[in-house]
PDB file of N, CA and C in Angstrom:
ATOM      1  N   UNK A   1      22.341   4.846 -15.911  1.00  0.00           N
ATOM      2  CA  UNK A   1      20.885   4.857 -15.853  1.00  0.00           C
ATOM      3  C   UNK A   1      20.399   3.455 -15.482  1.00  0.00           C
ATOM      4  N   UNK A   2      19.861   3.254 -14.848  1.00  0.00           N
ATOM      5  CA  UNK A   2      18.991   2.303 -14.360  1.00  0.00           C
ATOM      6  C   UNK A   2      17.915   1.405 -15.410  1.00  0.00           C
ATOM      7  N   UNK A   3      18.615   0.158 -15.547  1.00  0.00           N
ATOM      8  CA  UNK A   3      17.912  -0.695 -16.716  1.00  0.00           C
ATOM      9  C   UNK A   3      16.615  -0.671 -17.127  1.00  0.00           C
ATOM     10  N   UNK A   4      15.819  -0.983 -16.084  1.00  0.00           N
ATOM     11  CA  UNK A   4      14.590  -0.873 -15.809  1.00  0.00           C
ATOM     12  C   UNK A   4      14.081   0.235 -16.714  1.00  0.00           C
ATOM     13  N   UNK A   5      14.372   1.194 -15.972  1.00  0.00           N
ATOM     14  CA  UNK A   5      14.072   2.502 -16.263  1.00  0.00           C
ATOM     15  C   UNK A   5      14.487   3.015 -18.014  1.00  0.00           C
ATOM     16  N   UNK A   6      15.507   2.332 -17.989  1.00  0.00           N
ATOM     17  CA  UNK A   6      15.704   2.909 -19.795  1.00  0.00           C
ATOM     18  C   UNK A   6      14.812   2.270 -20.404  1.00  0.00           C
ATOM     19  N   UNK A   7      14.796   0.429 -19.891  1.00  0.00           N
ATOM     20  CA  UNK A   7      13.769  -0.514 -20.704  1.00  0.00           C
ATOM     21  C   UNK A   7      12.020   0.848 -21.204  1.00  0.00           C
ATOM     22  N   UNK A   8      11.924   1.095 -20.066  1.00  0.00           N
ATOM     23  CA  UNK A   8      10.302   1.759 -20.222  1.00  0.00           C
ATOM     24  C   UNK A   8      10.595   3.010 -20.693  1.00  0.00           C
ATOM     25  N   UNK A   9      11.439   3.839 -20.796  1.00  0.00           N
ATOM     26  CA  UNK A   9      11.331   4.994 -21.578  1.00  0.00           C
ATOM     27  C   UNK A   9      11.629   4.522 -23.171  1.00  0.00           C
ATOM     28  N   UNK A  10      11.676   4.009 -23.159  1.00  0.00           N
ATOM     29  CA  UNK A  10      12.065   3.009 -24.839  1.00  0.00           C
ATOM     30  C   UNK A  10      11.028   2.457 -24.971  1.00  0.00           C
ATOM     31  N   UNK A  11      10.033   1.759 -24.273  1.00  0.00           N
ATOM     32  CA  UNK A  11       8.783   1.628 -24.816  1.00  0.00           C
ATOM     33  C   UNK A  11       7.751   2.593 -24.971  1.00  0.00           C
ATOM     34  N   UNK A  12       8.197   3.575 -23.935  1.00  0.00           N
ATOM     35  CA  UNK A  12       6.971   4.721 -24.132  1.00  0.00           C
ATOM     36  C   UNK A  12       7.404   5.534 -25.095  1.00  0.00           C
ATOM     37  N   UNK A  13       8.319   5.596 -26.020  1.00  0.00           N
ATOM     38  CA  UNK A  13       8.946   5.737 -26.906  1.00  0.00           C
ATOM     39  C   UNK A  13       8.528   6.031 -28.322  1.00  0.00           C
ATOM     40  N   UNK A  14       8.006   4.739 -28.539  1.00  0.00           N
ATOM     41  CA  UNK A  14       8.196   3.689 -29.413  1.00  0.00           C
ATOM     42  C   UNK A  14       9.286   3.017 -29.567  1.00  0.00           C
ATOM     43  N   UNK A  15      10.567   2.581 -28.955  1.00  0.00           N
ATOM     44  CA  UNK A  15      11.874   2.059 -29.119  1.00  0.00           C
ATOM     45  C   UNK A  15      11.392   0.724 -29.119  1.00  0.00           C
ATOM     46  N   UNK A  16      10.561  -0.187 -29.867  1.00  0.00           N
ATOM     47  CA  UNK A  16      10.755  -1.727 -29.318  1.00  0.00           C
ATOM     48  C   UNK A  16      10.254  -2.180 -30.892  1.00  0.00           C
ATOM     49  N   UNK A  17      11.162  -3.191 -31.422  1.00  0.00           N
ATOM     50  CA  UNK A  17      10.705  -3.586 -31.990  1.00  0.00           C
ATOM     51  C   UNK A  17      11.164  -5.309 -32.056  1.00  0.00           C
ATOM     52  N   UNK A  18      10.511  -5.985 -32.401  1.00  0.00           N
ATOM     53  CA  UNK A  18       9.835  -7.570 -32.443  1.00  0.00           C
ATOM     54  C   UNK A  18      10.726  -8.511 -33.188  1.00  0.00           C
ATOM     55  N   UNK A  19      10.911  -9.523 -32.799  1.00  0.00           N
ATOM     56  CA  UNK A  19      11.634 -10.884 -33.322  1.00  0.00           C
ATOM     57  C   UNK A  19      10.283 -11.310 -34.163  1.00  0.00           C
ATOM     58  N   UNK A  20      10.879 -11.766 -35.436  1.00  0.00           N
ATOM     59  CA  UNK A  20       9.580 -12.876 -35.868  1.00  0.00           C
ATOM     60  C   UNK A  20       9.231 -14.067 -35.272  1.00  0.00           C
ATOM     61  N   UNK A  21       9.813 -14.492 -34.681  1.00  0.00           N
ATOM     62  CA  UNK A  21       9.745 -15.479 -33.297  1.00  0.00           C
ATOM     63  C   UNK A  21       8.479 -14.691 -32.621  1.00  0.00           C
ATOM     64  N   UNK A  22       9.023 -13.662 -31.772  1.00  0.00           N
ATOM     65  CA  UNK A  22       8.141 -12.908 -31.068  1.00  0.00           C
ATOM     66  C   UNK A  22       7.153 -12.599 -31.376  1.00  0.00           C
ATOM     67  N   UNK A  23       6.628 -12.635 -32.339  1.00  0.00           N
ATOM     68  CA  UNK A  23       5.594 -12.369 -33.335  1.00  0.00           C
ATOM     69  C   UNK A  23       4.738 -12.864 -33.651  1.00  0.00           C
ATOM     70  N   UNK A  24       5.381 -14.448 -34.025  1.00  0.00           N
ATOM     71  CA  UNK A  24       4.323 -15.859 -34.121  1.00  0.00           C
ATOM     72  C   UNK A  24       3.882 -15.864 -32.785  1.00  0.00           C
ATOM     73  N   UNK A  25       4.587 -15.893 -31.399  1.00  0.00           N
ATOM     74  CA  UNK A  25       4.173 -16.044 -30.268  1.00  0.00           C
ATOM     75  C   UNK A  25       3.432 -15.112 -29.618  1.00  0.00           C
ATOM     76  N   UNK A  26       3.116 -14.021 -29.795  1.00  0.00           N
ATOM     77  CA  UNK A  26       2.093 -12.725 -29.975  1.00  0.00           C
ATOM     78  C   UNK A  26       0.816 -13.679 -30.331  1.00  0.00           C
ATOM     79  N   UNK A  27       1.142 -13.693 -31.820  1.00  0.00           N
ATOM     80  CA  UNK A  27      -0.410 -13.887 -32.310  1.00  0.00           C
ATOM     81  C   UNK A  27      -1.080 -15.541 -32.095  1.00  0.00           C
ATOM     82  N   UNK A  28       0.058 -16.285 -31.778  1.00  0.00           N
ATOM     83  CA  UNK A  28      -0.873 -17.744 -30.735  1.00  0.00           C
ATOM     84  C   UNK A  28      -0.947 -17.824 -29.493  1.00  0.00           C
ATOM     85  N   UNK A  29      -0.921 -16.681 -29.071  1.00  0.00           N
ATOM     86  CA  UNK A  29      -1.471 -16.371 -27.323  1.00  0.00           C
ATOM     87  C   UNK A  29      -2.592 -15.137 -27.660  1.00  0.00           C
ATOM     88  N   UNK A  30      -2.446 -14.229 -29.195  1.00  0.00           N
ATOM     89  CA  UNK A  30      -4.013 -13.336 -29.000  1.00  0.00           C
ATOM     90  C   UNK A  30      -3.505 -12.160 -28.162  1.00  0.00           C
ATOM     91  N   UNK A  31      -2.589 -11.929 -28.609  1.00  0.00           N
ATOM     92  CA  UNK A  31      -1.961 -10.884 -27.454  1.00  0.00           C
ATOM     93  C   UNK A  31      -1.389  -9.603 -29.090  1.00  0.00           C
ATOM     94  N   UNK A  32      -1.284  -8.392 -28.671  1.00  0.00           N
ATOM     95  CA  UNK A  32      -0.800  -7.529 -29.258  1.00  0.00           C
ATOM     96  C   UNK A  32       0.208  -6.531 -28.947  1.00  0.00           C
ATOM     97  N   UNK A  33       1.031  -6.595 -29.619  1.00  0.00           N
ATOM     98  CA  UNK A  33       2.295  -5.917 -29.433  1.00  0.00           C
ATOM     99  C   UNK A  33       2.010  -4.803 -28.589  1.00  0.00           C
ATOM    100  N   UNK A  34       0.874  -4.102 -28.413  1.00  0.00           N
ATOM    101  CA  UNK A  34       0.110  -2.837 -27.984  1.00  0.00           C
ATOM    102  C   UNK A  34       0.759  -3.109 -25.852  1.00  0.00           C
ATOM    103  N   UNK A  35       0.244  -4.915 -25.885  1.00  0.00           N
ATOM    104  CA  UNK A  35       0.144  -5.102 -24.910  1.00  0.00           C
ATOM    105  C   UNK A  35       1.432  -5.532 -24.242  1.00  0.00           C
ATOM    106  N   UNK A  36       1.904  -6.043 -25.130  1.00  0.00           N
ATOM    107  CA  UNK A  36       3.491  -5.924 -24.199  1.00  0.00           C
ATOM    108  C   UNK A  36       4.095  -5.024 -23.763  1.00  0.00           C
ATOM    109  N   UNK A  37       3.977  -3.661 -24.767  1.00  0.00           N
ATOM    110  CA  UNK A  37       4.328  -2.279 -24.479  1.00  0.00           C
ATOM    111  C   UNK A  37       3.578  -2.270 -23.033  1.00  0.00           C
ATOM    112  N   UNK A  38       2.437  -2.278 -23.009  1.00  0.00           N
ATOM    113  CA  UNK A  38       1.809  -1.817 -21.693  1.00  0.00           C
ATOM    114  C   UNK A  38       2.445  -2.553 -20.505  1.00  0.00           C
ATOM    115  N   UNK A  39       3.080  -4.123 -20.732  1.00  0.00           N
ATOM    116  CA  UNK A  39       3.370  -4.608 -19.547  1.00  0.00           C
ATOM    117  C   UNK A  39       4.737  -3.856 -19.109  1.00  0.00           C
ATOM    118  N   UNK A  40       5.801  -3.852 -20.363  1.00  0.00           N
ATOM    119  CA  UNK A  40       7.109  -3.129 -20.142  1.00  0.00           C
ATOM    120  C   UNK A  40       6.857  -1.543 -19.434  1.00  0.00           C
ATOM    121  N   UNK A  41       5.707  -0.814 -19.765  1.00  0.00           N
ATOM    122  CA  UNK A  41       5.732   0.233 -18.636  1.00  0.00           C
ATOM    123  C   UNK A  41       5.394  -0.033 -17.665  1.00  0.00           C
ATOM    124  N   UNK A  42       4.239  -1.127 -17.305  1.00  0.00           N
ATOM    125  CA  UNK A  42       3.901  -1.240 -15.648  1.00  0.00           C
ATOM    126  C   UNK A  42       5.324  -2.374 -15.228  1.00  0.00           C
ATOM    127  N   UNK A  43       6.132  -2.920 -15.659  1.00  0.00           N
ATOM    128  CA  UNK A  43       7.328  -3.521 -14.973  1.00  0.00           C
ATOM    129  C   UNK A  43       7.650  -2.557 -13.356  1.00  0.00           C
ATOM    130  N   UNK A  44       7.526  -3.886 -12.484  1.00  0.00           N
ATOM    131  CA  UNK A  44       8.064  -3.057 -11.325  1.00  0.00           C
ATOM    132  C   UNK A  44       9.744  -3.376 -11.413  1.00  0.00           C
ATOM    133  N   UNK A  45      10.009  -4.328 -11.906  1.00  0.00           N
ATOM    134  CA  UNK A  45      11.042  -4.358 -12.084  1.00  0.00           C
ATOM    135  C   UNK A  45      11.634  -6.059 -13.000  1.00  0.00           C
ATOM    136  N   UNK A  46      13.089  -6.301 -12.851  1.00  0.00           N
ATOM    137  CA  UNK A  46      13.517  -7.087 -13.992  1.00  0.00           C
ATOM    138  C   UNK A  46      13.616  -8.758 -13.272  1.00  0.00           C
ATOM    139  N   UNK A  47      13.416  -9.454 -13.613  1.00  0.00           N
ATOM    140  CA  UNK A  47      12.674 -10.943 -12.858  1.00  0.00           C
ATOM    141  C   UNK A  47      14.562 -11.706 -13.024  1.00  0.00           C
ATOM    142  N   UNK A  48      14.880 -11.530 -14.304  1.00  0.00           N
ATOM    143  CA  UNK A  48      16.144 -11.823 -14.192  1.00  0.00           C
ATOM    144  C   UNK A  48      17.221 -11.296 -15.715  1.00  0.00           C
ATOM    145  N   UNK A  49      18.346 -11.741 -15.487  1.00  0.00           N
ATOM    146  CA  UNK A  49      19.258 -11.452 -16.279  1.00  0.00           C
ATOM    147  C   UNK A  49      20.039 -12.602 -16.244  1.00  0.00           C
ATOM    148  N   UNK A  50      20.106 -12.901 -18.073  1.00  0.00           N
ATOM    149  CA  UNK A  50      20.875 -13.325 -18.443  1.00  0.00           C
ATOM    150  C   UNK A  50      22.112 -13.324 -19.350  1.00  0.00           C
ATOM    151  N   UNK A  51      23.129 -13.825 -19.719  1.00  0.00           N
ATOM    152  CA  UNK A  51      23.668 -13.661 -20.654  1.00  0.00           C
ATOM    153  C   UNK A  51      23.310 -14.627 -21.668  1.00  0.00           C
ATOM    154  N   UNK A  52      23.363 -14.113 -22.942  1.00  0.00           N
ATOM    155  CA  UNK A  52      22.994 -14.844 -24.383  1.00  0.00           C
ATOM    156  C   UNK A  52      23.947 -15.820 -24.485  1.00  0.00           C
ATOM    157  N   UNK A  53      23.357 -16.996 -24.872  1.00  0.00           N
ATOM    158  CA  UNK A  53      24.888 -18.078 -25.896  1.00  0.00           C
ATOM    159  C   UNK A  53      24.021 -17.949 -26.917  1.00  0.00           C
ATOM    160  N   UNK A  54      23.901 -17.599 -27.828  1.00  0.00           N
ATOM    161  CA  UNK A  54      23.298 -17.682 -28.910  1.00  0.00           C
ATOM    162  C   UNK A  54      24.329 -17.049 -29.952  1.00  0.00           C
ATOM    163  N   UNK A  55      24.936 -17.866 -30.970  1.00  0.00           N
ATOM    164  CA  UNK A  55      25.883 -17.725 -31.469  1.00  0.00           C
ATOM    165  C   UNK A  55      25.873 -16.906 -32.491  1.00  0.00           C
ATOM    166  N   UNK A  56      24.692 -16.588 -32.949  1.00  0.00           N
ATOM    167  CA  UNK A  56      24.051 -15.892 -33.893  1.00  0.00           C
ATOM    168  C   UNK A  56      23.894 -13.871 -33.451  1.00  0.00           C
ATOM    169  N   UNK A  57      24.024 -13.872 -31.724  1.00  0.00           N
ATOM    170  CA  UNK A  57      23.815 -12.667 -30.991  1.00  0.00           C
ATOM    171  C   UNK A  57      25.260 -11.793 -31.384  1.00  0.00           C
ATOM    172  N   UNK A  58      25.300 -10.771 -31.236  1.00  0.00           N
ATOM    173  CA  UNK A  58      25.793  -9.289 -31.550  1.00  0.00           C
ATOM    174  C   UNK A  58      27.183  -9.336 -30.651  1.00  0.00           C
ATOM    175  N   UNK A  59      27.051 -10.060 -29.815  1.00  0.00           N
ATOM    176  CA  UNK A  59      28.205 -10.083 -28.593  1.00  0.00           C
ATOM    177  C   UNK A  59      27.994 -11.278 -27.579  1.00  0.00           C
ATOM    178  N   UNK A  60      29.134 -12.163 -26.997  1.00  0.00           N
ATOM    179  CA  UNK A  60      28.766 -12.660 -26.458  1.00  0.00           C
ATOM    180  C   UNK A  60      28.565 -12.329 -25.151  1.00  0.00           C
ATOM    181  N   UNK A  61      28.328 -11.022 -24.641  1.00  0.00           N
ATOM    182  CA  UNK A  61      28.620 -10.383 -23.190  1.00  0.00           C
ATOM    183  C   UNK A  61      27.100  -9.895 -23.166  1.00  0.00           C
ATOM    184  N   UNK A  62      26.136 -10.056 -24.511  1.00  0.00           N
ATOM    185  CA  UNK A  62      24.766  -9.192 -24.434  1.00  0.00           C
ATOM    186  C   UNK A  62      24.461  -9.931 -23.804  1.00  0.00           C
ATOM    187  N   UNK A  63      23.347  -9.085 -22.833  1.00  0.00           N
ATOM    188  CA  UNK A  63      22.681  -9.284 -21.478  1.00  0.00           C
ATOM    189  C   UNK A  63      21.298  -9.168 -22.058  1.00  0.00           C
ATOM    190  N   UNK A  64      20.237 -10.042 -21.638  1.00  0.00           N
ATOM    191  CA  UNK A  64      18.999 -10.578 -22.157  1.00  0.00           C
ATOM    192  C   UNK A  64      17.863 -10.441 -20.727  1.00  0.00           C
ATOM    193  N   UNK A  65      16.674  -9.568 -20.379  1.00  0.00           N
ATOM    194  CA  UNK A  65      16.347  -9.092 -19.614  1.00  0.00           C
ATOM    195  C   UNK A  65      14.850  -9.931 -19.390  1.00  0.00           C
ATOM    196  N   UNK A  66      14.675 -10.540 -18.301  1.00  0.00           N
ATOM    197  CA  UNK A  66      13.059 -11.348 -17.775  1.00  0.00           C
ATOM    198  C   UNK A  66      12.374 -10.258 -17.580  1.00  0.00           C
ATOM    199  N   UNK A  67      11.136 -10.353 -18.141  1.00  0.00           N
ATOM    200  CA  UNK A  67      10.457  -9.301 -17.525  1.00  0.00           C
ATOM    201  C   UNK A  67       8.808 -10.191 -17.496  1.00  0.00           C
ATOM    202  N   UNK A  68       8.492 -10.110 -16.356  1.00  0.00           N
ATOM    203  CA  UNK A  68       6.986 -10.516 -15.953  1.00  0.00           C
ATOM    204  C   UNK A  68       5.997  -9.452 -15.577  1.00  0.00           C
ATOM    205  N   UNK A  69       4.958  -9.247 -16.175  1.00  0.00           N
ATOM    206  CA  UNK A  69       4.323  -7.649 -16.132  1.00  0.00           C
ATOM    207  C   UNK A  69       2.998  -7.899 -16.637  1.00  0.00           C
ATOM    208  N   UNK A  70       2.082  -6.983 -16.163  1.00  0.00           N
ATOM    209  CA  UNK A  70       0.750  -7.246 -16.733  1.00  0.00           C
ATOM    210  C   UNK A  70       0.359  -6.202 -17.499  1.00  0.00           C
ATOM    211  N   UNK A  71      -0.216  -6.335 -18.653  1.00  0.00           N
ATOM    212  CA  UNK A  71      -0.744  -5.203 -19.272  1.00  0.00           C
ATOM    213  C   UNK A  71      -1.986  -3.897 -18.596  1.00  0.00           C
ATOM    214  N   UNK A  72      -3.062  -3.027 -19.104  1.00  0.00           N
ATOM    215  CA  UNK A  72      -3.424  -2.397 -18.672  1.00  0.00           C
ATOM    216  C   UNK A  72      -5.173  -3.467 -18.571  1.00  0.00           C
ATOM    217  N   UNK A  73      -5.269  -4.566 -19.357  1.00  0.00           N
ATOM    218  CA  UNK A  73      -6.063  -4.852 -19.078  1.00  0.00           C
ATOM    219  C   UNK A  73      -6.081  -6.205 -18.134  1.00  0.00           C
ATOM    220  N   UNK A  74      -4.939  -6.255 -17.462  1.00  0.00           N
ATOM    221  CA  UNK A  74      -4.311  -7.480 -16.492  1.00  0.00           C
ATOM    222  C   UNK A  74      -3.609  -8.501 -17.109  1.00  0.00           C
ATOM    223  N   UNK A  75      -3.603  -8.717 -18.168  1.00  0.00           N
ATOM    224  CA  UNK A  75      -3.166  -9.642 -18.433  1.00  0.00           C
ATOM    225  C   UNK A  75      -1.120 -10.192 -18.305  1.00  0.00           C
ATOM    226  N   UNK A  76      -1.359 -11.114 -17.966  1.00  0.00           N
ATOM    227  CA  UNK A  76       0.160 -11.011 -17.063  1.00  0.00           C
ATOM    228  C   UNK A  76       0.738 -11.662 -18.639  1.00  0.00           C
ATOM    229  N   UNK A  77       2.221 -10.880 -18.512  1.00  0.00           N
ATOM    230  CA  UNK A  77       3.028 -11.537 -19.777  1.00  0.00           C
ATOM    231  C   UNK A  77       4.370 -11.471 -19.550  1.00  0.00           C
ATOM    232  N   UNK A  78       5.070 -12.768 -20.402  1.00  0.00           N
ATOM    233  CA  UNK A  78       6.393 -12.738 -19.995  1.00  0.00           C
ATOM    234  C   UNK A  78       7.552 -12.376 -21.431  1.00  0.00           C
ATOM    235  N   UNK A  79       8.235 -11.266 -20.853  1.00  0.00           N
ATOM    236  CA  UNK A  79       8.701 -10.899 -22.453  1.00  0.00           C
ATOM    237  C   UNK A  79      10.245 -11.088 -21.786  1.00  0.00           C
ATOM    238  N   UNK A  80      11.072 -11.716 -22.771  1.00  0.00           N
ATOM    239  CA  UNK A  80      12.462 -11.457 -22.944  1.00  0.00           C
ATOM    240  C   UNK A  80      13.286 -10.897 -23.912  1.00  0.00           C
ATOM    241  N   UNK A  81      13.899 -10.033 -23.687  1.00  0.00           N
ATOM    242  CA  UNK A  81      14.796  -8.790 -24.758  1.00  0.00           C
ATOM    243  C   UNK A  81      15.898  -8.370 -24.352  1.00  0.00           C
ATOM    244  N   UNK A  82      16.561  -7.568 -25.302  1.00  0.00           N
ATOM    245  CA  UNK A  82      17.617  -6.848 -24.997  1.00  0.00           C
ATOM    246  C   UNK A  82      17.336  -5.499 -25.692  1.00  0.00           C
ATOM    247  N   UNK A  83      18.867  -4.669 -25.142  1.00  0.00           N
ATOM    248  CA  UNK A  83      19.143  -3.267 -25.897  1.00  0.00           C
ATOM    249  C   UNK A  83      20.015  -3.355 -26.560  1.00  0.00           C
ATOM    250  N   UNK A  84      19.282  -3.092 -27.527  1.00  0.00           N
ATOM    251  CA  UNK A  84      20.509  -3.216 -29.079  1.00  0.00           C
ATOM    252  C   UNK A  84      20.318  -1.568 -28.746  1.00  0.00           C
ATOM    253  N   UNK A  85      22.138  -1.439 -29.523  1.00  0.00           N
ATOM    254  CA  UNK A  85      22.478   0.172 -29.230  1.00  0.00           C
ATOM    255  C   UNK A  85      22.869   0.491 -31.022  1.00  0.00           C
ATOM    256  N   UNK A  86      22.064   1.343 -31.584  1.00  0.00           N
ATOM    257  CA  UNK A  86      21.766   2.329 -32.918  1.00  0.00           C
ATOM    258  C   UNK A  86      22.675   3.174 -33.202  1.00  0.00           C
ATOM    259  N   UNK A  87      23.366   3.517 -34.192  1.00  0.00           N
ATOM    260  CA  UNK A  87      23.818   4.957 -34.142  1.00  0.00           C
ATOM    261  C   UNK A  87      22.720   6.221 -33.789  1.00  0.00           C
ATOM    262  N   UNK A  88      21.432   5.842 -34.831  1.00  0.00           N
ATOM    263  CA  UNK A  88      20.076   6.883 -34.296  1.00  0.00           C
ATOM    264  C   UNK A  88      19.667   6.616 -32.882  1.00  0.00           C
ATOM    265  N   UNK A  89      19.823   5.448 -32.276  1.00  0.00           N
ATOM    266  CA  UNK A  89      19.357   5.270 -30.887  1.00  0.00           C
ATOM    267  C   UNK A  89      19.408   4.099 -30.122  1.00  0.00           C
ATOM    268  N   UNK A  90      19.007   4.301 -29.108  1.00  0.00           N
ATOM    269  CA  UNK A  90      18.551   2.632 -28.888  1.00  0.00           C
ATOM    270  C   UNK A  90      17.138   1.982 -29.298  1.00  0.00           C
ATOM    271  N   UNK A  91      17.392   0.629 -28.941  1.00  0.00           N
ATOM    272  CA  UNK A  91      16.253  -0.197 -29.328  1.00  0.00           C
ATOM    273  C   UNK A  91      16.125  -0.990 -28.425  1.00  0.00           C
ATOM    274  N   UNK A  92      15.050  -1.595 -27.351  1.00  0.00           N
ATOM    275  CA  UNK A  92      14.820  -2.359 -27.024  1.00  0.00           C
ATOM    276  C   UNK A  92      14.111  -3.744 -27.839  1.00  0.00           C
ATOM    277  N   UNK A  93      14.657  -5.085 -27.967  1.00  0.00           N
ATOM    278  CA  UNK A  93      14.454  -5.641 -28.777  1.00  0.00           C
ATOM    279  C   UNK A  93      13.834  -6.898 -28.612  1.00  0.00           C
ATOM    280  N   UNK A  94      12.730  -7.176 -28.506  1.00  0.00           N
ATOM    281  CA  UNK A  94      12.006  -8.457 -27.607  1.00  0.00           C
ATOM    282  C   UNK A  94      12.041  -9.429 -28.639  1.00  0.00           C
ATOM    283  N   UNK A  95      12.640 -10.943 -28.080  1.00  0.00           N
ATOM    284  CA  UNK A  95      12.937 -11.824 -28.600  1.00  0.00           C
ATOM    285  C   UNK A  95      12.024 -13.184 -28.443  1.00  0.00           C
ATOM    286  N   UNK A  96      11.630 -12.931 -26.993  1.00  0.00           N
ATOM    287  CA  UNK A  96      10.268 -13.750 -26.480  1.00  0.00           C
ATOM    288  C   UNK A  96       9.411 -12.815 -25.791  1.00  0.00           C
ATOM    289  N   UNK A  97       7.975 -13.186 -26.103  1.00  0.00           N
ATOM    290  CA  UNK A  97       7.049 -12.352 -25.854  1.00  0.00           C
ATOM    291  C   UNK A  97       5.794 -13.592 -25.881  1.00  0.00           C
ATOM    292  N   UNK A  98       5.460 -13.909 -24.261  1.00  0.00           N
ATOM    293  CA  UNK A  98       3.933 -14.860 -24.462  1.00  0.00           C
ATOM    294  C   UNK A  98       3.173 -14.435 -23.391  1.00  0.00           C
ATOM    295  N   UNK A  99       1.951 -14.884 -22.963  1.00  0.00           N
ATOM    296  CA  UNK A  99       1.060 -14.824 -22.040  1.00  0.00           C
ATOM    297  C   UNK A  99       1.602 -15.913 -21.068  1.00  0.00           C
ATOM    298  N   UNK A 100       1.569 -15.746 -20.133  1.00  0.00           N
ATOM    299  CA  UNK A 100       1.473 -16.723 -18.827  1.00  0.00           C
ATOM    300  C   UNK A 100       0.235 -16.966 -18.196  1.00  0.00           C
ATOM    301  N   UNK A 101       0.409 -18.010 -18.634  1.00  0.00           N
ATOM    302  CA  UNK A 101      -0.671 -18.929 -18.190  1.00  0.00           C
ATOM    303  C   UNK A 101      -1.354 -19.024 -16.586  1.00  0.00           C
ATOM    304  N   UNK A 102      -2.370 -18.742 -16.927  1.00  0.00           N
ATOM    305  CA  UNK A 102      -2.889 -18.844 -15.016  1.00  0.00           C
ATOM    306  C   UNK A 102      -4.148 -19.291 -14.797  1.00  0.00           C
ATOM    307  N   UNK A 103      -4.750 -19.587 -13.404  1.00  0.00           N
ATOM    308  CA  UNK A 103      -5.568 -20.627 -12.933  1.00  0.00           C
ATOM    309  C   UNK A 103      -6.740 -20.233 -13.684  1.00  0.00           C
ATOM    310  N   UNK A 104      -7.504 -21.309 -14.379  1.00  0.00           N
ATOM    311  CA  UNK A 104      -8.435 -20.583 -15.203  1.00  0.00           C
ATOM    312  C   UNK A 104      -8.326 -20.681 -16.330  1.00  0.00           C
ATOM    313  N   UNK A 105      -6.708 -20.356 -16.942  1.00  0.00           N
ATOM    314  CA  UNK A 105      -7.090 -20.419 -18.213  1.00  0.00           C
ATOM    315  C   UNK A 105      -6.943 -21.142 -19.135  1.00  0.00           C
TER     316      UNK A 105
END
């Protein structure tokens, strides 16, 4: 299945849930979890891929996904996550989540 594509059926889901990292950085950009969901469905697609060194991560082979996307009310945002895999399911799991900054603001 096509990354992309699982990423957004997991948000339209409900499959996503938040780093406390991600969280603080939500609420000092004024942004709501509501709205990242919205950018992860309008994603045309994945900006980049990386692999994690984070020594603390699940594997060192997990793959960590760019995604640049605007919500439904434009607002452009940049979230980075992975798919953690559940026995009940998957999870898409956003680790960074901020607003990007643009002319203006």
């Amino acid at each position: 299945m096509d990354v992309l594509f699982e990423i957004k059926r997991l948000a339209l889901f409900g499959r996503v849930e938040f780093t406390e990292k991600a969280l603080l950085e939500l609420e000092e950009d004024g942004l709501l979890e509501s709205e990242v969901i919205e950018s992860l469905v309008n994603a045309q697609r994945i900006d980049k891929v990386i692999r994690s060194r984070s020594r603390s991560r699940r594997s060192s082979h997990e793959k960590l996904y760019v995604i640049k996307s605007i919500s439904y009310d434009g607002t452009y945002i940049y979230t980075k996550g992975t798919i953690v895999h559940y026995a009940e399911g998957d999870v898409f799991y956003v680790l960074v989540s901020s607003k990007i900054a643009t002319i203006g603001d």
